[in-house]
Structure formats: C-alpha cells, structure tokens
Protein backbone atom coordinates (compact mmCIF):
# COMPACT_ATOMS: atom_id res chain seq x y z
CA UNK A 1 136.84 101.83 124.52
CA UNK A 2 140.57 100.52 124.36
CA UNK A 3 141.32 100.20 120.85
CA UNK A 4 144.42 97.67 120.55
CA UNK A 5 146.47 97.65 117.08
CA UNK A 6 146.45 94.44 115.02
CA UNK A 7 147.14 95.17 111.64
CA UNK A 8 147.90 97.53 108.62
CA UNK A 9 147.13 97.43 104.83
CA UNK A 10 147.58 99.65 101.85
CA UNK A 11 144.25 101.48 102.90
CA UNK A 12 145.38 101.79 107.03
CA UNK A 13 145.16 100.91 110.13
CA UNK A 14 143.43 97.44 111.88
CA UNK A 15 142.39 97.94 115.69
CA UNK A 16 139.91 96.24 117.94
CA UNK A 17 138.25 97.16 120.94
CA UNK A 18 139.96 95.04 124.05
CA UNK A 19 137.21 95.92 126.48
CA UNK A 20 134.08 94.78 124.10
CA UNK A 21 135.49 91.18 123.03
CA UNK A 22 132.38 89.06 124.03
CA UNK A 23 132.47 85.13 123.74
CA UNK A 24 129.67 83.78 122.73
CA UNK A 25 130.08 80.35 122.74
CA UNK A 26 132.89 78.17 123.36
CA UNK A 27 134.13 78.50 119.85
CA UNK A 28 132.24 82.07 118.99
CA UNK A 29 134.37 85.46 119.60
CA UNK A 30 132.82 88.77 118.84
CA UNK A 31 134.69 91.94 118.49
CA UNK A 32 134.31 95.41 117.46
CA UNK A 33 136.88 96.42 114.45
CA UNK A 34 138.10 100.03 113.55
CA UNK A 35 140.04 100.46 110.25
CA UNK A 36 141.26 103.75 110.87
CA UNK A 37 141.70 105.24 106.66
CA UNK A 38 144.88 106.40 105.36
CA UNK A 39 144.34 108.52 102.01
CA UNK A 40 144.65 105.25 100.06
CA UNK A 41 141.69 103.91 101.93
CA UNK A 42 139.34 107.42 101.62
CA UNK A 43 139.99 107.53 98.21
CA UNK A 44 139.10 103.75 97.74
CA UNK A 45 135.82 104.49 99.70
CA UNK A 46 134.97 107.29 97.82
CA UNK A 47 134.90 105.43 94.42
CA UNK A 48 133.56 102.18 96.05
CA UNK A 49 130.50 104.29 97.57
CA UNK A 50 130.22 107.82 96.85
CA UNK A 51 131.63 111.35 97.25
CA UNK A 52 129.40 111.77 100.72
CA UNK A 53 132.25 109.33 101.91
CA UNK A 54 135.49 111.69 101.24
CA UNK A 55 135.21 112.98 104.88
CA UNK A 56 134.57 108.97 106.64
CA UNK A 57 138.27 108.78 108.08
CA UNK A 58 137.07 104.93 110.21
CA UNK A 59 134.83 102.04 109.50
CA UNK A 60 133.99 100.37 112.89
CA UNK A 61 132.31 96.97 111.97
CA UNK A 62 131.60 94.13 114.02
CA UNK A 63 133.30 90.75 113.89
CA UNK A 64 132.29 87.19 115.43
CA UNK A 65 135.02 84.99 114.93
CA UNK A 66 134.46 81.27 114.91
CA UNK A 67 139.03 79.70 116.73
CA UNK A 68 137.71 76.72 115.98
CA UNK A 69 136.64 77.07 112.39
CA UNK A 70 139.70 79.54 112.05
CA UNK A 71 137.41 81.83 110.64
CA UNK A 72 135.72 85.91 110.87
CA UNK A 73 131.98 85.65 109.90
CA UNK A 74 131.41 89.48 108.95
CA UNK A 75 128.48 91.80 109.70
CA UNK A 76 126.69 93.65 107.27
CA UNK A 77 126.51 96.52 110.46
CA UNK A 78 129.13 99.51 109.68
CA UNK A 79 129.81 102.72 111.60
CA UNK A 80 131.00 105.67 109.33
CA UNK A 81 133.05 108.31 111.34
CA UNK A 82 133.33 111.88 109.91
CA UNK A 83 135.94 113.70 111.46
CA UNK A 84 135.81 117.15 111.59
CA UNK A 85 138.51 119.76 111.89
C-alpha cells in the first residue's frame, strides 16, 4: 500500500491508496480511503457507535468516484483498525 495525503478535517487525516486506484469505466474511479482519527474523530466514533470503538484509530472505506458526474458514490464496506500499543 502507498497511502498518499489528500485532506484533513476536525476529526483527522484523509489518505488514499496510490497503488489500488482501479478505473472502472471511462468515467468510474475506485479507490481505497483511510481517515486516519485524531482524538476529535475517536471520540466522535465512540458516541456515533459505541464504546467497543474508543481503540479504532482508522476507517479504511472504499470509494468509486464517478469525474464525470463530479461525484464519490460511497460504500457501505468499512475497515476498523485497532491499534495496539
């Protein structure tokens, strides 16, 4: 994986994965995103889903996005990472 940065919010850090961008039409872009958590972000989680979130530090989702349309259709797939340590 070569996560790139492409963004920041109040809750952290946008990246995408520059060696998994897959076209899949002309138009059709998909791309695995990582929000990588600041404490904002956890503590948003946390009362959003649940106290077995308060360890997730990133979200990896997947994201097809339509240039043409100019814009991201969003999965419902999500990756929770626990880091340890």
């Amino acid at each position: 994986m070569d996560w790139k940065f492409y963004a920041a919010n109040d809750f952290g850090l946008y990246q995408y994965d520059a060696e998994d961008v897959s076209h899949l039409s002309k138009n059709i872009v998909r791309v695995s995103q990582k929000l990588v958590l600041n404490d904002r972000g956890t503590t948003k989680l946390v009362r959003e889903l649940g106290r077995e979130y308060e360890n997730v530090k990133e979200i990896i989702t997947i994201r097809e996005i339509d240039c043409r349309g100019k814009r991201v259709i969003y999965s419902d797939q999500f990756i929770f990472r626990i880091m340890v340590g």
